[in-house]
N, C-alpha and C. Protein backbone atom coordinates (compact mmCIF):
# COMPACT_ATOMS: atom_id res chain seq x y z
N UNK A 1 -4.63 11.02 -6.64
CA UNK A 1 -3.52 10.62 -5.80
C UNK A 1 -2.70 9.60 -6.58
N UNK A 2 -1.16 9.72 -6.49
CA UNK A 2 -0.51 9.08 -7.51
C UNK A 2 1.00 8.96 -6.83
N UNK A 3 1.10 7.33 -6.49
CA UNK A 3 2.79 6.74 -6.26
C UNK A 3 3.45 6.85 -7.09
N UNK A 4 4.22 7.35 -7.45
CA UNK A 4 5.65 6.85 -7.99
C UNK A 4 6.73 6.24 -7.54
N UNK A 5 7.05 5.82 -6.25
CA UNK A 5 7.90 5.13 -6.14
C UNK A 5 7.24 4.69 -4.60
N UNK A 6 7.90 3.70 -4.51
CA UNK A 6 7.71 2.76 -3.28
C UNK A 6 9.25 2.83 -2.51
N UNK A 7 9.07 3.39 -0.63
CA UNK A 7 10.23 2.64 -0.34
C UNK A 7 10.14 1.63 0.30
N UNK A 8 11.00 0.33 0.13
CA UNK A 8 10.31 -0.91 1.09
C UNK A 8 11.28 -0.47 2.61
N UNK A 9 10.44 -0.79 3.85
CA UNK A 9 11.07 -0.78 4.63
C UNK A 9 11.28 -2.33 5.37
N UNK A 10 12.27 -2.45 5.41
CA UNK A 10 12.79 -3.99 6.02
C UNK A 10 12.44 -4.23 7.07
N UNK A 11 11.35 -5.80 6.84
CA UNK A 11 10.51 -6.04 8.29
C UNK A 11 8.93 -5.59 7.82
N UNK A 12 8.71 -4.58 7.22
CA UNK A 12 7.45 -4.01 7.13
C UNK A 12 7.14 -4.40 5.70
N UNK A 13 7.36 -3.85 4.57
CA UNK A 13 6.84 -3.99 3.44
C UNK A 13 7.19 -2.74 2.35
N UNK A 14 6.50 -2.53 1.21
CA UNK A 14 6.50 -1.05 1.05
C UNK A 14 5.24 -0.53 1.60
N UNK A 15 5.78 1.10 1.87
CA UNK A 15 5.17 2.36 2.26
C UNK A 15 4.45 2.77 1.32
N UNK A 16 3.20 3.01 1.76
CA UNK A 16 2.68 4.15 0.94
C UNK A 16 1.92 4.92 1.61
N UNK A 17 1.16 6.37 1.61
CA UNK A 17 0.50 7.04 2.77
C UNK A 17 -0.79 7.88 1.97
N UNK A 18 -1.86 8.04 2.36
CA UNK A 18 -2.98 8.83 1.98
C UNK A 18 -3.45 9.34 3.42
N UNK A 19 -4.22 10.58 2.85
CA UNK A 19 -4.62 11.01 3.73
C UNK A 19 -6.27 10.20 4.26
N UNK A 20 -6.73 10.40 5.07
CA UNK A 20 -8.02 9.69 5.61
C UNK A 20 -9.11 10.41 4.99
N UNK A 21 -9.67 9.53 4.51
CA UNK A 21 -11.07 10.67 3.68
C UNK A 21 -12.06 10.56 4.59
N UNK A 22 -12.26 9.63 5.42
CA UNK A 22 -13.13 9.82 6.04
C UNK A 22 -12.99 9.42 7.56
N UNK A 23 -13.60 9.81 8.81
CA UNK A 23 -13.08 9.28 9.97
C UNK A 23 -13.13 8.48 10.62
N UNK A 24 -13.87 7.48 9.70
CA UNK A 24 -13.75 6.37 10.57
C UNK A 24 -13.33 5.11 9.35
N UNK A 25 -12.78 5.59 8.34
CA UNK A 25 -12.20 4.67 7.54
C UNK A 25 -11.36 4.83 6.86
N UNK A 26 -9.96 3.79 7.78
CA UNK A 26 -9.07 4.13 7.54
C UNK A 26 -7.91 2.97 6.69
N UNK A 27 -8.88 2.15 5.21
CA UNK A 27 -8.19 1.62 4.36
C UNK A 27 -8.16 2.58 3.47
N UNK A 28 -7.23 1.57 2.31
CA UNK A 28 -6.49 2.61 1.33
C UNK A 28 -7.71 2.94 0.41
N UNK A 29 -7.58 4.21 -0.40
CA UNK A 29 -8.73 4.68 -1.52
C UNK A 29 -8.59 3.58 -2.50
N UNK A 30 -9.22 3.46 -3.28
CA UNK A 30 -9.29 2.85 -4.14
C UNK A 30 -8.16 2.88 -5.31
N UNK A 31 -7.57 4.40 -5.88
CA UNK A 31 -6.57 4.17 -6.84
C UNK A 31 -5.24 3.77 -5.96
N UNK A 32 -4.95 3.87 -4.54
CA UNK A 32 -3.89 3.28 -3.82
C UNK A 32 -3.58 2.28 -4.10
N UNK A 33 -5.39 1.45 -3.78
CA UNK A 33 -5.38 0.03 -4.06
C UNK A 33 -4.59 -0.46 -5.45
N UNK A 34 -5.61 0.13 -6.31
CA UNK A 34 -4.96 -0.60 -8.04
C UNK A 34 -3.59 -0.21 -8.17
N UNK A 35 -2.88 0.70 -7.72
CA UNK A 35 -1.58 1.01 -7.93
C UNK A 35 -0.56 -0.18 -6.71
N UNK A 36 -1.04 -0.32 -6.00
CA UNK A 36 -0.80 -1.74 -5.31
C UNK A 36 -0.36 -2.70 -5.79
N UNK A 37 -1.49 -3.11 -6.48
CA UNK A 37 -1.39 -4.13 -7.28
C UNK A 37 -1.27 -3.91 -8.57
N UNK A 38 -1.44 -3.31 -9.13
CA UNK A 38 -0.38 -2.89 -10.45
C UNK A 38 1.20 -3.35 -9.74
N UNK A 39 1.73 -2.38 -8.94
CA UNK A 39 3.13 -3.20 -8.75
C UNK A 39 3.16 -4.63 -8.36
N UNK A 40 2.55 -4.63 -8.05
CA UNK A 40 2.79 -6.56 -7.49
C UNK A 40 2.19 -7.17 -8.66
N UNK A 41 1.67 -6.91 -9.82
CA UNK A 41 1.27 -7.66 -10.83
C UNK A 41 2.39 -7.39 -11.90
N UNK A 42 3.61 -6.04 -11.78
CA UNK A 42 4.43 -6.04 -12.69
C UNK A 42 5.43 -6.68 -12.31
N UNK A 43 5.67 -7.06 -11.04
CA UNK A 43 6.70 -7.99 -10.41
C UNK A 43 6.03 -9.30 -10.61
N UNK A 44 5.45 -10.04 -11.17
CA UNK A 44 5.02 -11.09 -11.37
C UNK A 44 3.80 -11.93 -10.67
N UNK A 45 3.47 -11.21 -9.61
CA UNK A 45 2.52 -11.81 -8.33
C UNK A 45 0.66 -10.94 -8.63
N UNK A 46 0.40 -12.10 -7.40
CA UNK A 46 -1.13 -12.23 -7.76
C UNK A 46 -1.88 -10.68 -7.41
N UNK A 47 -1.35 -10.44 -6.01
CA UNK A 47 -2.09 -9.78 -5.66
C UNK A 47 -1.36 -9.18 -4.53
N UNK A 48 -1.41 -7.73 -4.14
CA UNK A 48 -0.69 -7.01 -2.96
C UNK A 48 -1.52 -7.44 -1.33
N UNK A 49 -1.30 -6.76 -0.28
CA UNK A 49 -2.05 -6.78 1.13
C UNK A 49 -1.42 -6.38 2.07
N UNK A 50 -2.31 -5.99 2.58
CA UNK A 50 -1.64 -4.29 3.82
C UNK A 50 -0.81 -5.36 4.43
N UNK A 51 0.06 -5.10 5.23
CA UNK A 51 1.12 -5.54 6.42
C UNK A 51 0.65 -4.95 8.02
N UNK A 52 0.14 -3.79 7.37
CA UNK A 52 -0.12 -3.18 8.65
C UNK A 52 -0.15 -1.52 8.70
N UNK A 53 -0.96 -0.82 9.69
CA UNK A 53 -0.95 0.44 9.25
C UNK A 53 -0.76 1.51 10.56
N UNK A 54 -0.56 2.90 10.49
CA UNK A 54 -0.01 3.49 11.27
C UNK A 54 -1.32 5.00 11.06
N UNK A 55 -1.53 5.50 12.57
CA UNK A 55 -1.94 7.04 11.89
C UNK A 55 -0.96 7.68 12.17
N UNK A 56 -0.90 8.66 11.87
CA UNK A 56 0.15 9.72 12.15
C UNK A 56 -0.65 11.20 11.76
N UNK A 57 -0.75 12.23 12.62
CA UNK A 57 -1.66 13.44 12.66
C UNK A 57 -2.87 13.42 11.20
N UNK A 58 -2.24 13.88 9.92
CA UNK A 58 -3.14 13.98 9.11
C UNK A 58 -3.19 13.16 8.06
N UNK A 59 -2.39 11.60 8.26
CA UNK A 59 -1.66 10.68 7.44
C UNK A 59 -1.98 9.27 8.04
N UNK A 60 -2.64 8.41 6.58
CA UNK A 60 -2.44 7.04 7.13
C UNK A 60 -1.22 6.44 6.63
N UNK A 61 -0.37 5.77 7.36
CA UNK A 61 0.69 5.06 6.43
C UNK A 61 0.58 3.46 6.66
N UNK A 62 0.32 3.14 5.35
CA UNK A 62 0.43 1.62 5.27
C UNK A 62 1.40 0.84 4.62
N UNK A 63 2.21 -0.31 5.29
CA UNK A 63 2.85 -1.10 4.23
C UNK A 63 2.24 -2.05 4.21
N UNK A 64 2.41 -2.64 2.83
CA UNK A 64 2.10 -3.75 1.97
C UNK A 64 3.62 -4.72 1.37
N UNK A 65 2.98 -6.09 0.87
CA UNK A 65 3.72 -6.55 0.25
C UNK A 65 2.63 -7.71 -0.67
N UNK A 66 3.24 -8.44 -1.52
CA UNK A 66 3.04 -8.91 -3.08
C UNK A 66 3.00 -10.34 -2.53
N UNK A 67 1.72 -11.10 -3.19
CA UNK A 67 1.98 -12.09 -2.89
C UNK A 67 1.05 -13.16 -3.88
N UNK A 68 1.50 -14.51 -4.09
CA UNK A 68 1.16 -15.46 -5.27
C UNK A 68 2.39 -15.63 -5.66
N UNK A 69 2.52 -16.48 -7.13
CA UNK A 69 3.27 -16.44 -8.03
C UNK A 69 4.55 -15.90 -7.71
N UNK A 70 4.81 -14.94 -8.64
CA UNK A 70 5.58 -13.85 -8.63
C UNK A 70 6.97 -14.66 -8.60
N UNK A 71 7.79 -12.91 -8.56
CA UNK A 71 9.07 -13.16 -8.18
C UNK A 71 9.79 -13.24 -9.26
């Protein structure tokens, strides 16, 4: 599974969405994660963190935003 682009939505954070691997756990996989924070570490900051998350039928969608340093 692989982001290429982030859209931020204003108020929320950026979007990103995976599907649920399993049913009763519903944080991000693991390469979500590092790609997370890969962007928030190429924007200058410490570390990313959910904002908050949504299900939607066969979709989790979570935004995040960047935080430390940065900027």
């Amino acid at each position: 599974m692989s982001v290429d682009t982030y859209t931020f939505v204003e108020g929320r954070g950026y979007m990103v969405s995976w599907p649920p691997e399993e049913r009763f756990v519903i944080s991000p996989p693991d390469d979500i994660r590092k790609q997370m924070a890969a962007k928030c570490a190429n924007e200058g900051y410490i570390t990313a963190f959910i904002t908050s998350m949504e299900l939607h039928d066969d979709q989790i969608i979570g935004y995040f935003l960047c935080r430390g340093i940065g900027g």
